[in-house]
Structures are given as structure tokens and as C-alpha cells.
Protein backbone atom coordinates (compact mmCIF):
# COMPACT_ATOMS: atom_id res chain seq x y z
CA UNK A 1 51.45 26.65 -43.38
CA UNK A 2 50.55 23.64 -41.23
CA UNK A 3 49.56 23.46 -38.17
CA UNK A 4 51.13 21.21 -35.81
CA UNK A 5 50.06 22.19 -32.55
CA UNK A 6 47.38 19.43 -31.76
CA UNK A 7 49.89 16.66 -33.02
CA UNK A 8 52.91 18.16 -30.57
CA UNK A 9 49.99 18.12 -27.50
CA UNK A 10 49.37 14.32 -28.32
CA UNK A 11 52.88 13.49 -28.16
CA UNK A 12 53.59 15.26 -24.79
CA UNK A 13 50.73 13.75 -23.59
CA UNK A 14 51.81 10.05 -24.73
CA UNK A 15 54.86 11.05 -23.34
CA UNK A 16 54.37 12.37 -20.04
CA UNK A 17 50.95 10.06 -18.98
CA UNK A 18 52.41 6.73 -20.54
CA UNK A 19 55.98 6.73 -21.44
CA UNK A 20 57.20 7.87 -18.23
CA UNK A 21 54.37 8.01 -16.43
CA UNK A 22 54.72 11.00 -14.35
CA UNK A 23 53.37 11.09 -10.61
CA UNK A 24 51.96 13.82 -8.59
CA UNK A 25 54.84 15.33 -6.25
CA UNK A 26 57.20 14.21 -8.64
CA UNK A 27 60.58 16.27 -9.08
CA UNK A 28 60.31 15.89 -13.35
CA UNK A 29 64.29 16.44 -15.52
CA UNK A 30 63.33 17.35 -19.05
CA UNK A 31 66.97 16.78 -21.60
CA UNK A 32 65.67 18.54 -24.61
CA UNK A 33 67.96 20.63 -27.18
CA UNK A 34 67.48 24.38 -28.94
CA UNK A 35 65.08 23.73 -31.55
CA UNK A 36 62.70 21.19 -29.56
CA UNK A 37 61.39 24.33 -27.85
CA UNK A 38 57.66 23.59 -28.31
CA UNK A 39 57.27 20.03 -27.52
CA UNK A 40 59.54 20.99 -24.34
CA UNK A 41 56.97 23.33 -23.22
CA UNK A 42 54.08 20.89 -24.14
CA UNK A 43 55.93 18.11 -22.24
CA UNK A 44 56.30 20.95 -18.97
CA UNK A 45 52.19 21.73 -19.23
CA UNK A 46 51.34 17.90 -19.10
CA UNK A 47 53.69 17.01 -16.24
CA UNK A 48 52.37 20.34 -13.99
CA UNK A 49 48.78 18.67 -15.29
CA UNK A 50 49.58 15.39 -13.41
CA UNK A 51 50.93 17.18 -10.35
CA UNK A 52 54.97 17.40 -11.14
CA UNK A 53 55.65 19.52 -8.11
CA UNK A 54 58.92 21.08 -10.59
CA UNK A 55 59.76 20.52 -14.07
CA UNK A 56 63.29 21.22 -14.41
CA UNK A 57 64.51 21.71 -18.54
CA UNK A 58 68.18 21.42 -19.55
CA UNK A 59 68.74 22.87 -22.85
CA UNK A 60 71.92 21.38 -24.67
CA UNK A 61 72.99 24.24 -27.95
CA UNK A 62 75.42 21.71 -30.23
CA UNK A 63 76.91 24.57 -31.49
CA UNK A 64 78.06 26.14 -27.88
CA UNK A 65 79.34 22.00 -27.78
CA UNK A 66 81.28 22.76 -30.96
CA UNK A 67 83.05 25.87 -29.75
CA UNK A 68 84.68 23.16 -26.88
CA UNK A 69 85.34 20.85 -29.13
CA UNK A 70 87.22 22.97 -31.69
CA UNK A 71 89.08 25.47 -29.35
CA UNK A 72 89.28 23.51 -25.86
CA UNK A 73 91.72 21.87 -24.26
CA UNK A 74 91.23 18.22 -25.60
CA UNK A 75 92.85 16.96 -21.51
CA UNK A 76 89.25 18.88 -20.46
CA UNK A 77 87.32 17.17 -22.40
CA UNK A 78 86.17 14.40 -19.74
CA UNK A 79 85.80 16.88 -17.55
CA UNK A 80 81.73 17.12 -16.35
CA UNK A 81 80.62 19.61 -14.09
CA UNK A 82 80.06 18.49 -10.19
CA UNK A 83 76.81 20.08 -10.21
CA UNK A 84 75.74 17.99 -13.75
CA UNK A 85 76.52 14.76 -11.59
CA UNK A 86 74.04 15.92 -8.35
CA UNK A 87 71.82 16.72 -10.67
CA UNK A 88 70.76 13.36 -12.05
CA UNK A 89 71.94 11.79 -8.51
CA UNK A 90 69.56 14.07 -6.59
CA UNK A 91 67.08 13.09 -9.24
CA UNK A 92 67.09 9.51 -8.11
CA UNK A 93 67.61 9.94 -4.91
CA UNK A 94 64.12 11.79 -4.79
CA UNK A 95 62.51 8.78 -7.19
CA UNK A 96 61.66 11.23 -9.86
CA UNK A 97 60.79 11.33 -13.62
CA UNK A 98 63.10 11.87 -16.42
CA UNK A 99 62.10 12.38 -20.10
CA UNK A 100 64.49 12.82 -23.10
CA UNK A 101 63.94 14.36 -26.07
CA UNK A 102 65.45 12.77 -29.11
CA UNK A 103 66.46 13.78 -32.40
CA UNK A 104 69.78 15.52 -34.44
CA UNK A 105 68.84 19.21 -33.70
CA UNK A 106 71.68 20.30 -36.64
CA UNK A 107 73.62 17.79 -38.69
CA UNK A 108 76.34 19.97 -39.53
CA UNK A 109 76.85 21.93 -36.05
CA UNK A 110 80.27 19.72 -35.99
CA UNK A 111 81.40 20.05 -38.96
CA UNK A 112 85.54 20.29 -39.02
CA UNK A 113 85.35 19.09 -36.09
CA UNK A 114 88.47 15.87 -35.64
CA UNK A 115 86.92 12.93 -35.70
CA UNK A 116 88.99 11.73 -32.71
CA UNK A 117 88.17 14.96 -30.56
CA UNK A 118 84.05 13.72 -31.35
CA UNK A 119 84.53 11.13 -29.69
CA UNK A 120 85.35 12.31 -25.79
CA UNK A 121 82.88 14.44 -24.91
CA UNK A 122 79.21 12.53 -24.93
CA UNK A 123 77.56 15.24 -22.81
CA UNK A 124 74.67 15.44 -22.27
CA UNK A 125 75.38 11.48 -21.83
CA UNK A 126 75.98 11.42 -18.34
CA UNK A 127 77.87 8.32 -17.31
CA UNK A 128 75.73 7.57 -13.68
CA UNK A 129 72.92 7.10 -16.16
CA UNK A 130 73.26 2.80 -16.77
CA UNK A 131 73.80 2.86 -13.05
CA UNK A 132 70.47 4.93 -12.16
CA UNK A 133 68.83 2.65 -14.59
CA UNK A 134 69.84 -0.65 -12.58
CA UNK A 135 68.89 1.26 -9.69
CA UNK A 136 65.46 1.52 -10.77
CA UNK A 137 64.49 4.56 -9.39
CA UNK A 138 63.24 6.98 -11.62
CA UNK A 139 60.52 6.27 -14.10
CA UNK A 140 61.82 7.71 -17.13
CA UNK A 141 61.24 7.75 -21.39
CA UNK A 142 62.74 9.06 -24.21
CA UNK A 143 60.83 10.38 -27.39
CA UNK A 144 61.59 12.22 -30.70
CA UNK A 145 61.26 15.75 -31.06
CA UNK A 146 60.99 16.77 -34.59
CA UNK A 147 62.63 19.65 -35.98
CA UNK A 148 63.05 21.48 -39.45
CA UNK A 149 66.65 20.41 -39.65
CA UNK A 150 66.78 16.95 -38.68
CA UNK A 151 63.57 16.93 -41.54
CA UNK A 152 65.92 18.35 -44.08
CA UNK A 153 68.73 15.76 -43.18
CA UNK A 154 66.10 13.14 -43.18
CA UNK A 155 64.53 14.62 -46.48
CA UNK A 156 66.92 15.86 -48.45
CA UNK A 157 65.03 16.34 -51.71
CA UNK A 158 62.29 17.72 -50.36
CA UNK A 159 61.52 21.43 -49.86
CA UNK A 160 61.75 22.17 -46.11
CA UNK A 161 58.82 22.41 -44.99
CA UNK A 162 57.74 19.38 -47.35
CA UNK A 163 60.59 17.63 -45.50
CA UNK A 164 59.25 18.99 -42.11
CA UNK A 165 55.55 17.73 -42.57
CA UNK A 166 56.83 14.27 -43.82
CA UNK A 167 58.89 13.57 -40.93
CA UNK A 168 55.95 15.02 -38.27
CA UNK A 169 53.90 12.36 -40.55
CA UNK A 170 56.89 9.38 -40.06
CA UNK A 171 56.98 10.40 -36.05
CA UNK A 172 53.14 10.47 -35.70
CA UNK A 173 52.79 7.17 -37.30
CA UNK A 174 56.15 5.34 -35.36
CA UNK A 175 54.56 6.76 -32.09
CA UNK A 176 50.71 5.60 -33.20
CA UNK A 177 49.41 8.95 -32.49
CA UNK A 178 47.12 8.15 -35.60
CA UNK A 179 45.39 5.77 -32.82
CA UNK A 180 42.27 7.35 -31.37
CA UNK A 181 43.89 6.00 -28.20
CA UNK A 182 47.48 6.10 -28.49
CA UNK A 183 48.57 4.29 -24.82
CA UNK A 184 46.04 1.34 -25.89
CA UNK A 185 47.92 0.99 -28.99
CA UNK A 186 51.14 0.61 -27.56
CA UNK A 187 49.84 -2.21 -25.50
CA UNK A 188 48.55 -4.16 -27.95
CA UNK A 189 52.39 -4.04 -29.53
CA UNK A 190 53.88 -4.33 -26.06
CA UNK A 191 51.91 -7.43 -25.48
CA UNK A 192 53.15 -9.32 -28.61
CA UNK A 193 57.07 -7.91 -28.25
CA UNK A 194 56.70 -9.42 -24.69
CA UNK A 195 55.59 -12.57 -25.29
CA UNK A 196 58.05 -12.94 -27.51
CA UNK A 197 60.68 -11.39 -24.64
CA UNK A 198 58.89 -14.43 -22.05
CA UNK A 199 59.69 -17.19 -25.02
CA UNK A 200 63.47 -16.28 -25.40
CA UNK A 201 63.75 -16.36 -21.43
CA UNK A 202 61.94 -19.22 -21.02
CA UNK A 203 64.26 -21.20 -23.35
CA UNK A 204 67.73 -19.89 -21.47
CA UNK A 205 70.01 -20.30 -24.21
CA UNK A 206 73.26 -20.42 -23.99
CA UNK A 207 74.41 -17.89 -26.56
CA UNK A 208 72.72 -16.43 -29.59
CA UNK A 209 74.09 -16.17 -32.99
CA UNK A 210 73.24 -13.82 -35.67
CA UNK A 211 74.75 -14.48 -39.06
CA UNK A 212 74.34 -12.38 -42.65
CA UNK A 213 75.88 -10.54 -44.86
CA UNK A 214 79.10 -8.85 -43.69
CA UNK A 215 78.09 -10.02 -39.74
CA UNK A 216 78.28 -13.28 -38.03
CA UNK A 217 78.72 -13.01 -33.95
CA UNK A 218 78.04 -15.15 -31.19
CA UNK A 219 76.69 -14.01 -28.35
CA UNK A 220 77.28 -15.73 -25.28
CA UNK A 221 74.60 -15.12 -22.54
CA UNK A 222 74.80 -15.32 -18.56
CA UNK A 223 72.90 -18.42 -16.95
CA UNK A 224 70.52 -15.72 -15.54
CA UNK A 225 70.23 -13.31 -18.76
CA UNK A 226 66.53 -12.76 -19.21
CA UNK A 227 64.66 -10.85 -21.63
CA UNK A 228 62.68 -7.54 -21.71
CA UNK A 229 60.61 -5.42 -23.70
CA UNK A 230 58.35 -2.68 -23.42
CA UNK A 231 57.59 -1.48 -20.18
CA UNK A 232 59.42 -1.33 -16.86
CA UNK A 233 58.82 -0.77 -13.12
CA UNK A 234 60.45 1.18 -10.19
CA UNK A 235 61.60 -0.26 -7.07
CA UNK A 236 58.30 1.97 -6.24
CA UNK A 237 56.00 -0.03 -8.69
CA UNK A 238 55.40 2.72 -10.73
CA UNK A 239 54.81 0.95 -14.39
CA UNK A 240 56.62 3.48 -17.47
CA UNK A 241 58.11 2.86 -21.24
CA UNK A 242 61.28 3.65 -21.49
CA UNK A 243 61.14 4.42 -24.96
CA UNK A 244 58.48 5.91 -27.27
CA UNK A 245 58.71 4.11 -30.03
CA UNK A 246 59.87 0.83 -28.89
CA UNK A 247 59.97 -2.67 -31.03
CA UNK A 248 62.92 -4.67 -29.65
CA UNK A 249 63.05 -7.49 -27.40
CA UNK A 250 66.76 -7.25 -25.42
CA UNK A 251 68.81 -8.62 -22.76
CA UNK A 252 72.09 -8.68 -21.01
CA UNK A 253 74.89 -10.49 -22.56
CA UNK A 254 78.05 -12.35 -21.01
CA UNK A 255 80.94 -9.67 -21.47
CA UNK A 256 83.75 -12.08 -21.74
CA UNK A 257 81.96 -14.58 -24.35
CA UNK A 258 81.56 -12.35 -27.69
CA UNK A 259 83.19 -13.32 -30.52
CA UNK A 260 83.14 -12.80 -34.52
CA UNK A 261 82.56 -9.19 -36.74
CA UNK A 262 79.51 -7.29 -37.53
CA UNK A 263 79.15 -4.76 -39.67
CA UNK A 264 76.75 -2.25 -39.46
CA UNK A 265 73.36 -1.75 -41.58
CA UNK A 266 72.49 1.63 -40.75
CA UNK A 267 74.73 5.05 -40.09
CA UNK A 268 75.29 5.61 -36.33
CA UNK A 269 74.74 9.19 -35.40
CA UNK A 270 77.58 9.51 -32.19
CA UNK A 271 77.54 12.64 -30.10
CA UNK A 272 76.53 14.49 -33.39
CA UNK A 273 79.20 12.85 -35.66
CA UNK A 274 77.72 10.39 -38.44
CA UNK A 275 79.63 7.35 -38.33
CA UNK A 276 78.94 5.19 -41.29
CA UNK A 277 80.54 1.59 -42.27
CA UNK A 278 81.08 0.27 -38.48
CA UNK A 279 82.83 -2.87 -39.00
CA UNK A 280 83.85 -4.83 -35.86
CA UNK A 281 85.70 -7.90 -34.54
CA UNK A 282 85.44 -9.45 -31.23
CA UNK A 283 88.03 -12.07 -29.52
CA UNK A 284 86.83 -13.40 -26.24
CA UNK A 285 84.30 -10.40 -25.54
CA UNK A 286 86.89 -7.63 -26.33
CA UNK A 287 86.19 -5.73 -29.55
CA UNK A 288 90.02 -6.24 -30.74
CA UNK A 289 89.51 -3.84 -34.27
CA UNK A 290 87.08 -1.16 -34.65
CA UNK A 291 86.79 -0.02 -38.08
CA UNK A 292 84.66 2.29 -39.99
CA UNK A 293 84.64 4.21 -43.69
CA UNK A 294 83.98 7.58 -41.87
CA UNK A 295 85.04 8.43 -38.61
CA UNK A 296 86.09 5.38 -37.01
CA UNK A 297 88.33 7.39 -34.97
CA UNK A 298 84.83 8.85 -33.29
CA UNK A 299 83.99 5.38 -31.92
CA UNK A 300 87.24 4.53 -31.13
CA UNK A 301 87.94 7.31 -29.22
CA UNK A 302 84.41 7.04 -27.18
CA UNK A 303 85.56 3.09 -26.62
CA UNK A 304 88.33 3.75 -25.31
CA UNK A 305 87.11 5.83 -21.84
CA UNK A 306 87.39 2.73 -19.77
CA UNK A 307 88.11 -1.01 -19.98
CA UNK A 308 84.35 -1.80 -20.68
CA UNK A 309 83.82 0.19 -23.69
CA UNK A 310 85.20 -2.66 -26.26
CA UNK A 311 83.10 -4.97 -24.10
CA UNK A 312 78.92 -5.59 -24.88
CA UNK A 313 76.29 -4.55 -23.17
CA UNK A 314 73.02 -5.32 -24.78
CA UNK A 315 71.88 -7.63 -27.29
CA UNK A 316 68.55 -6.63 -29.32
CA UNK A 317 66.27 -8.36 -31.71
CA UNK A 318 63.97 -6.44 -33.67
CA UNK A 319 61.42 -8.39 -35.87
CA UNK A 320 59.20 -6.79 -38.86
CA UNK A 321 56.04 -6.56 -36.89
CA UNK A 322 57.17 -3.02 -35.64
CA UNK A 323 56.23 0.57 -38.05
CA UNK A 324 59.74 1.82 -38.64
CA UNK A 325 61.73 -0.69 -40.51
CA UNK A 326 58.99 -0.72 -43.04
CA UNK A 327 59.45 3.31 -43.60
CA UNK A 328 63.10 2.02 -45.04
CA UNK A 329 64.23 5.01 -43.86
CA UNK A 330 67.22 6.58 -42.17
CA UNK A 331 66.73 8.81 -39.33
CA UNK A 332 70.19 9.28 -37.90
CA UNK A 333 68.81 9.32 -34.44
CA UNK A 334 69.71 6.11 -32.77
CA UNK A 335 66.34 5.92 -31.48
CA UNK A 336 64.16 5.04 -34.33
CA UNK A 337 67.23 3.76 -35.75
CA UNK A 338 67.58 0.82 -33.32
CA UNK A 339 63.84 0.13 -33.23
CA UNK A 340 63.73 -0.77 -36.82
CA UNK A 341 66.79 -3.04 -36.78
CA UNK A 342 68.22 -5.86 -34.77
CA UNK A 343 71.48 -4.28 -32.18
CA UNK A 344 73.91 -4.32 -30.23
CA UNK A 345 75.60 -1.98 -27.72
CA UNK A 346 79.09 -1.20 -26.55
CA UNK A 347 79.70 -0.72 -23.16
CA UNK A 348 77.21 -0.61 -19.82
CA UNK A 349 75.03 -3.38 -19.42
CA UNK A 350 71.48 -3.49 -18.03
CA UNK A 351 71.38 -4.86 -14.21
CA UNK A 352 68.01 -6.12 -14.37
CA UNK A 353 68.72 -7.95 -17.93
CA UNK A 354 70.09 -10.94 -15.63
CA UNK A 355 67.68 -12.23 -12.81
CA UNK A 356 70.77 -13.42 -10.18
CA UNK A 357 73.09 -11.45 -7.76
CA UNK A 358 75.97 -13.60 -9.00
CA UNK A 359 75.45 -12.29 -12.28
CA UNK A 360 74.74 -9.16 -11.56
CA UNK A 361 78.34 -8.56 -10.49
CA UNK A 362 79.69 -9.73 -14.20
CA UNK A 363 77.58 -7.30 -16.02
CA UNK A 364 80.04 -4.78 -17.94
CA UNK A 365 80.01 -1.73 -16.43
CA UNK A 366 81.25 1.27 -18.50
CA UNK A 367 80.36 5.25 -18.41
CA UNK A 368 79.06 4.29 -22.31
CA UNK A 369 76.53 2.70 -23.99
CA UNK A 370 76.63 3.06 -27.79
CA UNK A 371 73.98 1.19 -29.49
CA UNK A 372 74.19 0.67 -33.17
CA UNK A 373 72.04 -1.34 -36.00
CA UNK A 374 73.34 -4.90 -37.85
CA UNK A 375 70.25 -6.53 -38.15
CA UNK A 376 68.44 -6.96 -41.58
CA UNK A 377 66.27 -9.16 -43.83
CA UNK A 378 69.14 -11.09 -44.72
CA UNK A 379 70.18 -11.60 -40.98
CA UNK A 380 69.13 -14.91 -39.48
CA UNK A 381 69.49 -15.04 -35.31
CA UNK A 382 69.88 -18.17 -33.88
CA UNK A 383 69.73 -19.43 -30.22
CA UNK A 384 72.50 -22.05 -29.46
CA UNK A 385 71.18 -24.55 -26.34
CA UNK A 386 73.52 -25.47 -23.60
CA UNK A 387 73.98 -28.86 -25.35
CA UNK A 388 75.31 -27.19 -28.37
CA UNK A 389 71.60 -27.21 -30.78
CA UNK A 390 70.82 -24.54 -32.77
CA UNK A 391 67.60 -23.32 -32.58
CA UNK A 392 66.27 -20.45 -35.75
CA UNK A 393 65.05 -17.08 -33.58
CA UNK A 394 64.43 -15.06 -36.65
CA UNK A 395 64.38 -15.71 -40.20
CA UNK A 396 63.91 -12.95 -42.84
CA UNK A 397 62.91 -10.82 -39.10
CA UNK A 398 59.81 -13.03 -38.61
CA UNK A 399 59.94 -15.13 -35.24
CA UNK A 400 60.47 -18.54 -35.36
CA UNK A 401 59.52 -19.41 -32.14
């Protein structure tokens, strides 16, 4: 049987050293699930290695989730415990580290589950999260954690452990741990994704459209909306990457000046229910008709927990330079899922996607932020100036510009 240990070390390391970038003295929150259990402890070892003064891990079981959801009261279902909310509060109010381990643990723990009960409880989702991220005080990153079920889900003709060793092999190769220095790799890609981040700012278009099969939307922007990708920094300078892998180039949209459909290229895996056939419309930045061919009543449910949840709050472009869209593969873990394809997210937007105080105050706010995939080859993305020219971004998902 193989032997993954040296592979699960170099992706705890990447993790720990680069993605978040963990300090000594640091208080360090570790979200992992049953199943991740041996990254999770490689993660712990390489943040007490840089001096973590505690590594705190909260296990999530999606099957302990599924006992709620099928024999709860479905009025509880909001409810979050107090002690879940200091948690993450006392986490930022100490400037620590927070790392996130990604991945479907088991694709059937919710099955029979109502679609419409799915949708109203996104623990571990905590809602202060978009808020804590504004803040800017933790230095925080979220990785995949393979597993032998999400490999069979992934897989499915494969024998298990075939299935297993292919997606350690997809994981490996997304995260460039087949780079004899893994961090140096990153930069290299983080250096072209942000020049292409600086270009889009620098232009300060007015709105950006992206038009295709089944999807054309126009984005309106704020005057201030600027671009990011890669890497960010606390309000204590402390340089992390939010996300291991990461290929897009975002921003923060206008909430009120959406309008048109999309309809989804990829399956959005929501609080463990598979959503697949999103079709939207927007009027005036509202999403006015949420659709879907199974379990629409998932995302409408989860859209409906507060007046910004049919509103946007991100706007992604993802080109073809990137190693998952290539892999043509879906993972049904919105993380690789959203770096191999342009997206866009309902709900909280990103404070420091605009650069003015003014603007800062008409960022949607929302306790949800639901990303989910409509870009393709066929999708072209324009950028519409404030004189009304149109302006190609990406064509076939090469840059333009």
C-alpha cells in the first residue's frame, strides 16, 4: 500500500510556513473534519515548529450534522452556540492564525436529508467570518485534505485506493508540491495572477460583463473596486495566502448594479448537499429567481437568511494559466472548484476589494458567502469603460489585456 506520509508533511508544511504563515506566540484555530485526521496532526506539529504558543482543532462529524438536520427542530436550526461565536472573535482579537481544511469528508452523510432543511444550517460557516476578514486580523489559509471518500466520489470507477492515490496525485500537483520548492512556486504564479489583478485595477472599469453559453451578466463595479490575488496582509504586516491552491484574480462588486442570468458550469457542493444546474437571474442587483435541476431549494433556503444573500459579493476571473481547469475534473469542493473556473459569490463582500471609506459602507454584507463556477472556454469577460466601450478581458480564458 502507498505511502503517503512524506507528501501529507509537505502539505502541512506549505500550509502552515506559507499559506498562513504562522508566527511564534501565535494562538493557531485548525477547522478540519473526521477523516482529515493525519494532515490535522501534521498541520499541529508544523505550527508548534514555528512557535504557535496553542493549536486549537475543531473537528466537525457530518453525520452528528445529519442527526440535527433530520430529527431537529428546523426553528433551531440558526441557532449557533455563544461559545462558537467567542471563539473565532477571541481569535481575532488576539491576531491569530486560522487554517481550514477543505474537502467533502462523505458525499452521502446527508442523504434524505430535505433539500430545504440543507440549506439553514452552514456550520461550521460561521457568519463573523467576512467581517474578521475585512478586519484583517488574522493571517489565515485554507487547503484540501484528501480523504478515501471524497477520492471515491471524485473517482468513481476506480478501485478505492486507485481512486485515493489519483486524487493525492491531482492535490500534490494543484498545490505544486512536485516543486523542489513549493512556496517559490507559488510565487512565480502569484506574480503573473497579480499583474494581471494590478491591470484590471488600473483600468477602473465601470462594470464587467461575462457572456456564453446559458450566462450573460453585467457586473457593475464601485468607483473604488480594486483587484486582488494571491497573497494578503494583516493590519500587523504579516504577508499569508489565503488559499492553497489559488488562480483567480477577484474584486468587490456594486450590490445594487447586477443584472442578467448565469448558469452554472460546475456542481456546487453546499453545506454537504450537491447542487447541480444553478440557473440565476438578477434585476437591479437582487437575484429575483434562483433555479436549479437538483436542490434548488438548498440555495434558496441558504439565500434567504438575510436581505444580502440574493445580493453579490465577489466577482472572479480565472484564466487557463492555472493547473486545475486543465485536470477537467470535478472535485465537488468549492475550493479547487472555483480555482479552475471563472465565479461569482452570493452574499458578503470583501472590505478591502474597494480602496475608499465611502465604498466601504455599500459593500453587501450578509452572514453568507456562496461561491459557485460559470466561467468556461466558451465564456468571454468583458470590461465596459465609464464612457460605455467595451474592452475583451478574456477570450477562450486567455487574457486580453
Amino acid at each position: 500500500m502507498r505511502d503517503y506520509t512524506e507528501l501529507t508533511r509537505r502539505l502541512a508544511d506549505l500550509i502552515v510556513g506559507y499559506g498562513a504563515g504562522v508566527q511564534p506566540g501565535q494562538l493557531v484555530d485548525v477547522t478540519s473534519s473526521t477523516g482529515k485526521e493525519e494532515l490535522t496532526r501534521e498541520v499541529t506539529r508544523a505550527a508548534y515548529e514555528r512557535g504557535a504558543t496553542y493549536v486549537d482543532v475543531l473537528y466537525w462529524d457530518p453525520r452528528l450534522k445529519r442527526q440535527r438536520l433530520l430529527h431537529g427542530d428546523p426553528e433551531t436550526f440558526g441557532y449557533i452556540p455563544p461559545w462558537l461565536h467567542a471563539r473565532i472573535r477571541h481569535l481575532s482579537d488576539e491576531h491569530g492564525a486560522r487554517i481550514s481544511l477543505s474537502g467533502p469528508v462523505e458525499l452521502d452523510a446527508f442523504e434524505g436529508v430535505p433539500a430545504d432543511r440543507m440549506g439553514t444550517d452552514a456550520l461550521p460557516y460561521l457568519p463573523e467570518t467576512s467581517e474578521i476578514i475585512g478586519l484583517r486580523t488574522t493571517n489565515w489559509c485554507v487547503a484540501p485534505a484528501p480523504t478515501r471518500a471524497w477520492a471515491v466520489a471524485v473517482y468513481p470507477q476506480a478501485d478505492p485506493e486507485e481512486a485515493y492515490a489519483r486524487l493525492w496525485d491531482a492535490v500534490a500537483h494543484i498545490c505544486r508540491l512536485d516543486a523542489d520548492d513549493p512556496a517559490e512556486a507559488w510565487e512565480a504564479r502569484f506574480a503573473e495572477t497579480t499583474a494581471s489583478a494590478a491591470k484590471l485595477t488600473a483600468r477602473r472599469f465601470d462594470a464587467i460583463r461575462v457572456h456564453g453559453p446559458g450566462t450573460d451578466l453585467t457586473v457593475g463595479l464601485l468607483a473604488s473596486s480594486r483587484w486582488h490575488a494571491g497573497g494578503q496582509e494583516t493590519i500587523d504586516g504579516l504577508r499569508h495566502y489565503p488559499n492553497i491552491p489559488s488562480e483567480e484574480t477577484f474584486t468587490t462588486p456594486n450590490p445594487l448594479r447586477v443584472d442578467g442570468y448565469v448558469s452554472a458550469t460546475m456542481p456546487l457542493n453546499l453545506y454537504g448537499s450537491i447542487v447541480n444546474g444553478i440557473r440565476i437571474e438578477f434585476e437591479q442587483g437582487r437575484a429575483v429567481k434562483i433555479d436549479a435541476e437538483d436542490n434548488a431549494a438548498t440555495l434558496r433556503s441558504a439565500c434567504t437568511k438575510d436581505d444580502g444573500g440574493t445580493r453579490l459579493g465577489e466577482l472572479a476571473l480565472v484564466d487557463r494559466g492555472g493547473r486545475i481547469g486543465p485536470l477537467e475534473t470535478i472535485f465537488f469542493d468549492t475550493l479547487l472548484d472555483e480555482n479552475a473556473a471563472s465565479h461569482i459569490a452570493l452574499g458578503a463582500g470583501y472590505l478591502h476589494g474597494v480602496e475608499s471609506e465611502a465604498d466601504r459602507q455599500r459593500v453587501n454584507s450578509s452572514q453568507i458567502h456562496i461561491d459557485f463556477m460559470i466561467g468556461s472556454p466558451a465564456l468571454d469577460v468583458d470590461g465596459i469603460t465609464r464612457d460605455g466601450g467595451v474592452i475583451p478581458l478574456l477570450r477562450k480564458g486567455s487574457w486580453q489585456i
